[in-house]
PDB file of N, CA and C in Angstrom:
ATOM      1  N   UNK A   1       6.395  -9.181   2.797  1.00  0.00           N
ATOM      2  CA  UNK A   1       7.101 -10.375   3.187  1.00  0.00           C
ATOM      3  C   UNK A   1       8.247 -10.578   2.202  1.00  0.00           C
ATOM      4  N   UNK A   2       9.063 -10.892   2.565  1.00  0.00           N
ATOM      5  CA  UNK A   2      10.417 -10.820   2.018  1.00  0.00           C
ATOM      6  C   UNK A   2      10.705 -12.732   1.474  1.00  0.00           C
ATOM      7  N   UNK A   3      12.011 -12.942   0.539  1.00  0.00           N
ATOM      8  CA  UNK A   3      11.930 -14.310   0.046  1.00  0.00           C
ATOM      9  C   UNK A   3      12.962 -15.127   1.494  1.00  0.00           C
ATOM     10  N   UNK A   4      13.236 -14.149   1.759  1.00  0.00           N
ATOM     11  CA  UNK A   4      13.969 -14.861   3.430  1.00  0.00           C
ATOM     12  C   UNK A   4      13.161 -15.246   4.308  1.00  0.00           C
ATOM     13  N   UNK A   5      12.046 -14.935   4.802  1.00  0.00           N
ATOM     14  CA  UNK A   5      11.001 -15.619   5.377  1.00  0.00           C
ATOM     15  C   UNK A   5      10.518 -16.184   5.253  1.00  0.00           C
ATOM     16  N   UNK A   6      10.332 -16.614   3.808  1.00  0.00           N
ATOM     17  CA  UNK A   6       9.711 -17.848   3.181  1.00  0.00           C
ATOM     18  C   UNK A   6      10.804 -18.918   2.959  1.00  0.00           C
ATOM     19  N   UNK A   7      12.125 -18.942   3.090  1.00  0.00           N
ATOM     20  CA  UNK A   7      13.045 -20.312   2.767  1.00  0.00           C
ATOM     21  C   UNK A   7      12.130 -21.041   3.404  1.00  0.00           C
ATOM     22  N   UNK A   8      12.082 -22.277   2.563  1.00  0.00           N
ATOM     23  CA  UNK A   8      12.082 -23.503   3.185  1.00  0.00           C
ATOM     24  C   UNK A   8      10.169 -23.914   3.174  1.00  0.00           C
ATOM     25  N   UNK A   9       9.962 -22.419   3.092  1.00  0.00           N
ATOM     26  CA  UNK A   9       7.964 -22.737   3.135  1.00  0.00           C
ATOM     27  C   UNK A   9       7.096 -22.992   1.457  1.00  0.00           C
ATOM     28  N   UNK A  10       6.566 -23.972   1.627  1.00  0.00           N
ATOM     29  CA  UNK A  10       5.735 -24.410   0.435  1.00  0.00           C
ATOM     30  C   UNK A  10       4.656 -23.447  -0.285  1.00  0.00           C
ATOM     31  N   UNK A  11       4.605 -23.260  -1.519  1.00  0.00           N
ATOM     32  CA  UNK A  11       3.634 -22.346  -1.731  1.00  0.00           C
ATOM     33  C   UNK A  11       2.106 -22.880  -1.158  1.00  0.00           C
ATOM     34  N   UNK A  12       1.395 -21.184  -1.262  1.00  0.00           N
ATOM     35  CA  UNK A  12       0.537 -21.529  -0.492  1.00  0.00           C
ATOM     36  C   UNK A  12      -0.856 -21.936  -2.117  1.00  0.00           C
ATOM     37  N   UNK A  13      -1.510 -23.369  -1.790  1.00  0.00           N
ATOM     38  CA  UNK A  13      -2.798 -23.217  -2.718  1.00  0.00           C
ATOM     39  C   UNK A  13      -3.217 -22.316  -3.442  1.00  0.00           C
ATOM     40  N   UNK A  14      -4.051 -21.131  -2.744  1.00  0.00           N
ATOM     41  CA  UNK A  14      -4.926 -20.482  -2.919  1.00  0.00           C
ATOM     42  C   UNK A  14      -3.615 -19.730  -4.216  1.00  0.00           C
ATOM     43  N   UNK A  15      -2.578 -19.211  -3.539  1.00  0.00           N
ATOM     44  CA  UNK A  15      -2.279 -18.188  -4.279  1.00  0.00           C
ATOM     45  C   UNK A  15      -0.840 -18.429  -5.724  1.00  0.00           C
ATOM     46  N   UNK A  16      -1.099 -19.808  -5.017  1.00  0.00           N
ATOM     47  CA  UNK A  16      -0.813 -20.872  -6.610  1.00  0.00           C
ATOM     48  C   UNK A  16      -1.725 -20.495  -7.765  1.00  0.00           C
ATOM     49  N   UNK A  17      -2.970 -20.846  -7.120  1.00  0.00           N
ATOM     50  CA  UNK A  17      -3.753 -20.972  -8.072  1.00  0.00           C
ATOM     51  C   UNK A  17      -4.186 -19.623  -8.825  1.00  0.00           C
ATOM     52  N   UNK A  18      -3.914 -18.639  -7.943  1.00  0.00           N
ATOM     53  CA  UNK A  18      -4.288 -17.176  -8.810  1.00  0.00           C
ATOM     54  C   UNK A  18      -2.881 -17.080  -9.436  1.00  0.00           C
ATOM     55  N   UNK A  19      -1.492 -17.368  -9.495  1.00  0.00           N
ATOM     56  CA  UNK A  19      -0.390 -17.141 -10.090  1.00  0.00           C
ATOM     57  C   UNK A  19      -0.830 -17.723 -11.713  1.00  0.00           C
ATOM     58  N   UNK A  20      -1.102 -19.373 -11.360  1.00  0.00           N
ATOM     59  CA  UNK A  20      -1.556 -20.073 -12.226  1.00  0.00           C
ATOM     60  C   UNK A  20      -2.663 -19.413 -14.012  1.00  0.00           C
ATOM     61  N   UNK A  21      -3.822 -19.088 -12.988  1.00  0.00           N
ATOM     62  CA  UNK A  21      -4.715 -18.263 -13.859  1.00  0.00           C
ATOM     63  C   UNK A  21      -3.920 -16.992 -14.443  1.00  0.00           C
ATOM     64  N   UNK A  22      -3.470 -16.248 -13.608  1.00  0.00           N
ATOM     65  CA  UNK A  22      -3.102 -15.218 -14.358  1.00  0.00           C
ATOM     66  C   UNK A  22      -2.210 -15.254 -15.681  1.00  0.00           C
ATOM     67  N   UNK A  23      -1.280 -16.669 -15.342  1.00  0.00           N
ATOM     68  CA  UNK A  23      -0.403 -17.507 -16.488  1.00  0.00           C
ATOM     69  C   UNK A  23      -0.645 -17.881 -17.515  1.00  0.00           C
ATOM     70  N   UNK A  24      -2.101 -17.252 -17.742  1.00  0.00           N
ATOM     71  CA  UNK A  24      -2.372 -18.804 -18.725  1.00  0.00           C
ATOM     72  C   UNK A  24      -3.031 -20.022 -18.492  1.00  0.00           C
ATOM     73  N   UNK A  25      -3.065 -20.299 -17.284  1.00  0.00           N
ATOM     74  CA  UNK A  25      -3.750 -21.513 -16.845  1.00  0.00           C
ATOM     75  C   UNK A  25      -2.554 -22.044 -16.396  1.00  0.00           C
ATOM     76  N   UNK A  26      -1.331 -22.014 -16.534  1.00  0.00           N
ATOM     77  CA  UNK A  26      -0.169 -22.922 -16.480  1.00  0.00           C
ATOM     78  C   UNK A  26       0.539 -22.487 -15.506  1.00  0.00           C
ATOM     79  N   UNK A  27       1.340 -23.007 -14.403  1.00  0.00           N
ATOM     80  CA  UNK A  27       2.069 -22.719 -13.526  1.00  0.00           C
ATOM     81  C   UNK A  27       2.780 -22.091 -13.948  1.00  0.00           C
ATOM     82  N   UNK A  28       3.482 -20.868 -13.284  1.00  0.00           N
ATOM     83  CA  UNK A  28       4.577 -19.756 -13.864  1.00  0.00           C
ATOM     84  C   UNK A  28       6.092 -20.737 -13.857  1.00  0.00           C
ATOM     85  N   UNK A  29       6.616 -20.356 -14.902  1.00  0.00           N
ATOM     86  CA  UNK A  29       7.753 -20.818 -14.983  1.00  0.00           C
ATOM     87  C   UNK A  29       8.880 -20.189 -13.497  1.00  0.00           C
ATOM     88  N   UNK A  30       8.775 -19.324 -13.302  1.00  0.00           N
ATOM     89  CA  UNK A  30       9.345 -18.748 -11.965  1.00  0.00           C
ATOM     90  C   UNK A  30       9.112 -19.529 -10.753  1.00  0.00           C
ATOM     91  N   UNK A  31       7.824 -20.271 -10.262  1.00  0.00           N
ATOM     92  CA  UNK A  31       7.189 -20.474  -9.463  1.00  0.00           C
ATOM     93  C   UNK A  31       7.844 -22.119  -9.032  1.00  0.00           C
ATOM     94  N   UNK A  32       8.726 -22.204  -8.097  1.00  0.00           N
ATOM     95  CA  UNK A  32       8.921 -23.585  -8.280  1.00  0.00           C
ATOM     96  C   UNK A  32       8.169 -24.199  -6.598  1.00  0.00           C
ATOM     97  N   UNK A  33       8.628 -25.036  -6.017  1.00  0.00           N
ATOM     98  CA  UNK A  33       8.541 -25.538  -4.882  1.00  0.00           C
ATOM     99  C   UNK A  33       8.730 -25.072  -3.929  1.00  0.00           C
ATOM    100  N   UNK A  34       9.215 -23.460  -3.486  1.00  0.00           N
ATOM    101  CA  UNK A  34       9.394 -22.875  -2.544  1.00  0.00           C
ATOM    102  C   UNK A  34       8.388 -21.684  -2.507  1.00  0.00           C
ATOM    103  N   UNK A  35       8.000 -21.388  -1.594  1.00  0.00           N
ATOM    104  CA  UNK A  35       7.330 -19.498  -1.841  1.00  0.00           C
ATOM    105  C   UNK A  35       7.976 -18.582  -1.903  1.00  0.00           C
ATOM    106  N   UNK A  36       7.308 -17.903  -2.599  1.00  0.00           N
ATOM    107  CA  UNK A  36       7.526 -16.404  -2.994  1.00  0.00           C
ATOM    108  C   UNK A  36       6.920 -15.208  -2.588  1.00  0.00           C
ATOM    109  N   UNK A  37       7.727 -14.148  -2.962  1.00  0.00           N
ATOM    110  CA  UNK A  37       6.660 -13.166  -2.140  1.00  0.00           C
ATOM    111  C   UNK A  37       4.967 -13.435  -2.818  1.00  0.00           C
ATOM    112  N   UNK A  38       5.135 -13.458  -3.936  1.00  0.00           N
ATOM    113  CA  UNK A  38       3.608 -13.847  -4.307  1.00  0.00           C
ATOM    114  C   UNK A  38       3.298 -15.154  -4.247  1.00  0.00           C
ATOM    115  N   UNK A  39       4.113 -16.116  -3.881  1.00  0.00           N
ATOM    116  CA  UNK A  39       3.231 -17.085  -2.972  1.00  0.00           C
ATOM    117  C   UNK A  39       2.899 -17.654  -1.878  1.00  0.00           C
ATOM    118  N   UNK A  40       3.596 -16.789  -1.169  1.00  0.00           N
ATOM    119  CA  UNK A  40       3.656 -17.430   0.054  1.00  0.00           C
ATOM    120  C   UNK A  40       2.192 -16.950   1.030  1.00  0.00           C
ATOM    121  N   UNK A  41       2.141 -17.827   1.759  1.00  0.00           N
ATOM    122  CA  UNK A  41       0.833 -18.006   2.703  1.00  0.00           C
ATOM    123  C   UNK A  41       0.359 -16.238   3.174  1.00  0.00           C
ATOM    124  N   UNK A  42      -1.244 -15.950   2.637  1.00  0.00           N
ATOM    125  CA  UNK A  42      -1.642 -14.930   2.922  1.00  0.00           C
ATOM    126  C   UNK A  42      -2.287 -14.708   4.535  1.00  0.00           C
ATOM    127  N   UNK A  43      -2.336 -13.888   5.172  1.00  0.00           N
ATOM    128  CA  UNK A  43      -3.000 -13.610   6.591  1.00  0.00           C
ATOM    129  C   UNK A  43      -5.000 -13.742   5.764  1.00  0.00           C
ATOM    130  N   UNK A  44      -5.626 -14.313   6.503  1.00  0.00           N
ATOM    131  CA  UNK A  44      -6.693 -14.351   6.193  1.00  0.00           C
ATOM    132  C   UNK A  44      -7.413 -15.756   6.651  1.00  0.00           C
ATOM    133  N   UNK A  45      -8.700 -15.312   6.622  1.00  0.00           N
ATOM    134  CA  UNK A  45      -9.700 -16.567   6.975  1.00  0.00           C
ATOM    135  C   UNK A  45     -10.405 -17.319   6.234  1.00  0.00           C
ATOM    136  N   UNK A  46     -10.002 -18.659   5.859  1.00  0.00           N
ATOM    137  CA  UNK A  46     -10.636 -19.739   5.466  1.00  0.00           C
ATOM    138  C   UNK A  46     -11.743 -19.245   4.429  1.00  0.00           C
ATOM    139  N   UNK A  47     -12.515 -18.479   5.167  1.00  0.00           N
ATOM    140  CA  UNK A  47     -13.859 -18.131   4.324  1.00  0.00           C
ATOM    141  C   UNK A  47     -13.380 -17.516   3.199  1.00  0.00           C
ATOM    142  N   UNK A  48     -12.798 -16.733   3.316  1.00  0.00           N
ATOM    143  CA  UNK A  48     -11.821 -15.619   2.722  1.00  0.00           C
ATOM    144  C   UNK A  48     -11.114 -16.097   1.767  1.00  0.00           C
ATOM    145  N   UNK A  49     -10.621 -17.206   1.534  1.00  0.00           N
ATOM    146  CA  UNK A  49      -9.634 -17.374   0.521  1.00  0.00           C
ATOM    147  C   UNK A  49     -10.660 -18.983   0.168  1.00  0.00           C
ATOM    148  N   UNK A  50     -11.666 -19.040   0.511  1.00  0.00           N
ATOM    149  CA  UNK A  50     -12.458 -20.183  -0.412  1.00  0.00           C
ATOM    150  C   UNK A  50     -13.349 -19.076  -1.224  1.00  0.00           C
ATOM    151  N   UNK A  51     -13.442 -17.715  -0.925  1.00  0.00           N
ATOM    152  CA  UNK A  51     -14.089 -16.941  -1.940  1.00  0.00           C
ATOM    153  C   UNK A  51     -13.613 -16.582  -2.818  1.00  0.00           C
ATOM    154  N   UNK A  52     -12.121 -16.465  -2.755  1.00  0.00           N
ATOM    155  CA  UNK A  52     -11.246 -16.186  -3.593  1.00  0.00           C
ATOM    156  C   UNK A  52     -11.104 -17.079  -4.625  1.00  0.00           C
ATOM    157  N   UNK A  53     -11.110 -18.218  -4.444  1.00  0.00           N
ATOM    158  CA  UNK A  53     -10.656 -19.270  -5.455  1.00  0.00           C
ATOM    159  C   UNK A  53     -11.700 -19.515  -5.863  1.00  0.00           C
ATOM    160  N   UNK A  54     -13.055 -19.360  -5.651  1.00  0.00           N
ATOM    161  CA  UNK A  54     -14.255 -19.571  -6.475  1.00  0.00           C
ATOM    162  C   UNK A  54     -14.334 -18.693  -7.259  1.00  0.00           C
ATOM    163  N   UNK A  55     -13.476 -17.190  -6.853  1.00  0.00           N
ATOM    164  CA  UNK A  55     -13.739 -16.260  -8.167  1.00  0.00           C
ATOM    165  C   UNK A  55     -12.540 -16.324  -8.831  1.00  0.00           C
ATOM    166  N   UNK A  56     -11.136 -16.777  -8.697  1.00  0.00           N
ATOM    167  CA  UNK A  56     -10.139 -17.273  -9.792  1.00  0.00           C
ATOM    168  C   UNK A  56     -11.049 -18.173 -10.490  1.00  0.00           C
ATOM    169  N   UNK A  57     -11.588 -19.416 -10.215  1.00  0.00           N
ATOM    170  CA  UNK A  57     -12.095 -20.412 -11.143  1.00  0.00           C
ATOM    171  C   UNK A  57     -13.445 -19.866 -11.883  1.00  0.00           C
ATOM    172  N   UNK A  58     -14.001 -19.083 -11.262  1.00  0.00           N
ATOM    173  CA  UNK A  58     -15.151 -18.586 -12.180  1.00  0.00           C
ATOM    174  C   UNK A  58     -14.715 -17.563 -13.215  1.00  0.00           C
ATOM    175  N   UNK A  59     -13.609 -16.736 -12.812  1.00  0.00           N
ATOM    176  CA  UNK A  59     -13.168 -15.637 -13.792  1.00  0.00           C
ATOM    177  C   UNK A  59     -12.322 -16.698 -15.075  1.00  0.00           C
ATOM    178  N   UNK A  60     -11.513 -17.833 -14.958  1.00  0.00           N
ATOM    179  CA  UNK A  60     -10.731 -18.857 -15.722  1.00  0.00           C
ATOM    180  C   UNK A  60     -12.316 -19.270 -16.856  1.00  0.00           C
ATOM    181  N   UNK A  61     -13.560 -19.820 -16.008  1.00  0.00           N
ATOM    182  CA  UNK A  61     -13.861 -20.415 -16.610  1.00  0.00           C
ATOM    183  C   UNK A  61     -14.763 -19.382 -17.553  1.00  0.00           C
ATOM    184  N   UNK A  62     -14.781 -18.379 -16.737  1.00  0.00           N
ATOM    185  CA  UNK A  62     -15.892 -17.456 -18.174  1.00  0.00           C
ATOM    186  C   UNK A  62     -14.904 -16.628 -19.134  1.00  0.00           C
ATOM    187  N   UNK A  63     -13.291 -17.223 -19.328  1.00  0.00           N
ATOM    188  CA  UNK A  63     -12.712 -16.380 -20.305  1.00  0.00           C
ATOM    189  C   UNK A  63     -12.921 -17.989 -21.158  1.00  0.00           C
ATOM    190  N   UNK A  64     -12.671 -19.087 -20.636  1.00  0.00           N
ATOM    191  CA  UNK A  64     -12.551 -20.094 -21.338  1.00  0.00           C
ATOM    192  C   UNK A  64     -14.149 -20.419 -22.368  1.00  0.00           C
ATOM    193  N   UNK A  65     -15.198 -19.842 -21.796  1.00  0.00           N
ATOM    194  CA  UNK A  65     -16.418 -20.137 -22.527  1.00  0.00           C
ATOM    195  C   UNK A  65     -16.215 -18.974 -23.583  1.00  0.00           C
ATOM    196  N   UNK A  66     -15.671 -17.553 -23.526  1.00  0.00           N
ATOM    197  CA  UNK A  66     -15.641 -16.766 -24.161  1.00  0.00           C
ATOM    198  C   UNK A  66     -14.880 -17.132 -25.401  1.00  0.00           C
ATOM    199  N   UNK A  67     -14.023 -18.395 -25.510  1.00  0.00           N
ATOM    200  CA  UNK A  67     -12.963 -18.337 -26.069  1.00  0.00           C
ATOM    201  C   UNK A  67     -11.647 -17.576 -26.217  1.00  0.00           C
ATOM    202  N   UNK A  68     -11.563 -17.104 -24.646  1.00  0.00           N
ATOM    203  CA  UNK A  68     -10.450 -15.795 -24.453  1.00  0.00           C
ATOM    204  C   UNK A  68      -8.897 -17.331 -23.641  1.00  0.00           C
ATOM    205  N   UNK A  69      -9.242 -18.086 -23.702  1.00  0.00           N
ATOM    206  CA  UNK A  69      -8.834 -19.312 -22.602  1.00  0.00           C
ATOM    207  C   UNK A  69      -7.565 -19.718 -23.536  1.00  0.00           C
ATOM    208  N   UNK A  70      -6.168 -20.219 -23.035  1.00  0.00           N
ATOM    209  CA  UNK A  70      -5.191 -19.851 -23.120  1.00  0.00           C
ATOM    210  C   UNK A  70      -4.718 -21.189 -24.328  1.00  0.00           C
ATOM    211  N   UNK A  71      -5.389 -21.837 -24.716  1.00  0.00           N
ATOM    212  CA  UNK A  71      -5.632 -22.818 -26.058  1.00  0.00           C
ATOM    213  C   UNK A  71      -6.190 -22.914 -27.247  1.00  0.00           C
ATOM    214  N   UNK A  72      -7.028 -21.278 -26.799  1.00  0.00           N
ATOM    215  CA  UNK A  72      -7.987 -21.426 -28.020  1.00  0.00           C
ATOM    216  C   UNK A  72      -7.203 -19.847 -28.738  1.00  0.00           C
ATOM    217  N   UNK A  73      -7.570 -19.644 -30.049  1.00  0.00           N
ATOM    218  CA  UNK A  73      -7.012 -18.414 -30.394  1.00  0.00           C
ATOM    219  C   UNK A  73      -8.065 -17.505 -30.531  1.00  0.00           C
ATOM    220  N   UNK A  74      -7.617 -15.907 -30.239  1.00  0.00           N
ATOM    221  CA  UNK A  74      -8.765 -14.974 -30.089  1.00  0.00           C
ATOM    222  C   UNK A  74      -8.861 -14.251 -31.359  1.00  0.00           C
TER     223      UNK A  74
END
């Protein structure tokens, strides 16, 4: 998907939120109010991308118990 197909379309949740994690925890500085090829809305089913974000937030939260989490120093 190209950034011309996305003018004008909102990023999508799910793949906010894996941009997010991969960041640091922090929204990418790149990432503003429009989509991108990496954010824009994935083909897939509901089920599918609520599994996904349970394993972004479970992978976030077991670096954060590790102390690997993007506040603490390693």
């Amino acid at each position: 998907m190209s950034d011309v197909s996305n003018k004008g379309r909102q990023p999508e949740a799910l793949r906010s939120l894996e941009a997010a994690a991969e960041a640091g925890s922090r929204k990418p500085p790149e990432q503003g109010l429009t989509a991108t090829d990496r954010t824009a809305p994935a083909p897939g089913s509901i089920e599918a991308e609520e599994r996904r974000a349970a394993e972004i937030l479970n992978e976030a939260a077991e670096r954060d118990t590790e102390g690997k989490g993007p506040d603490r120093a390693s």
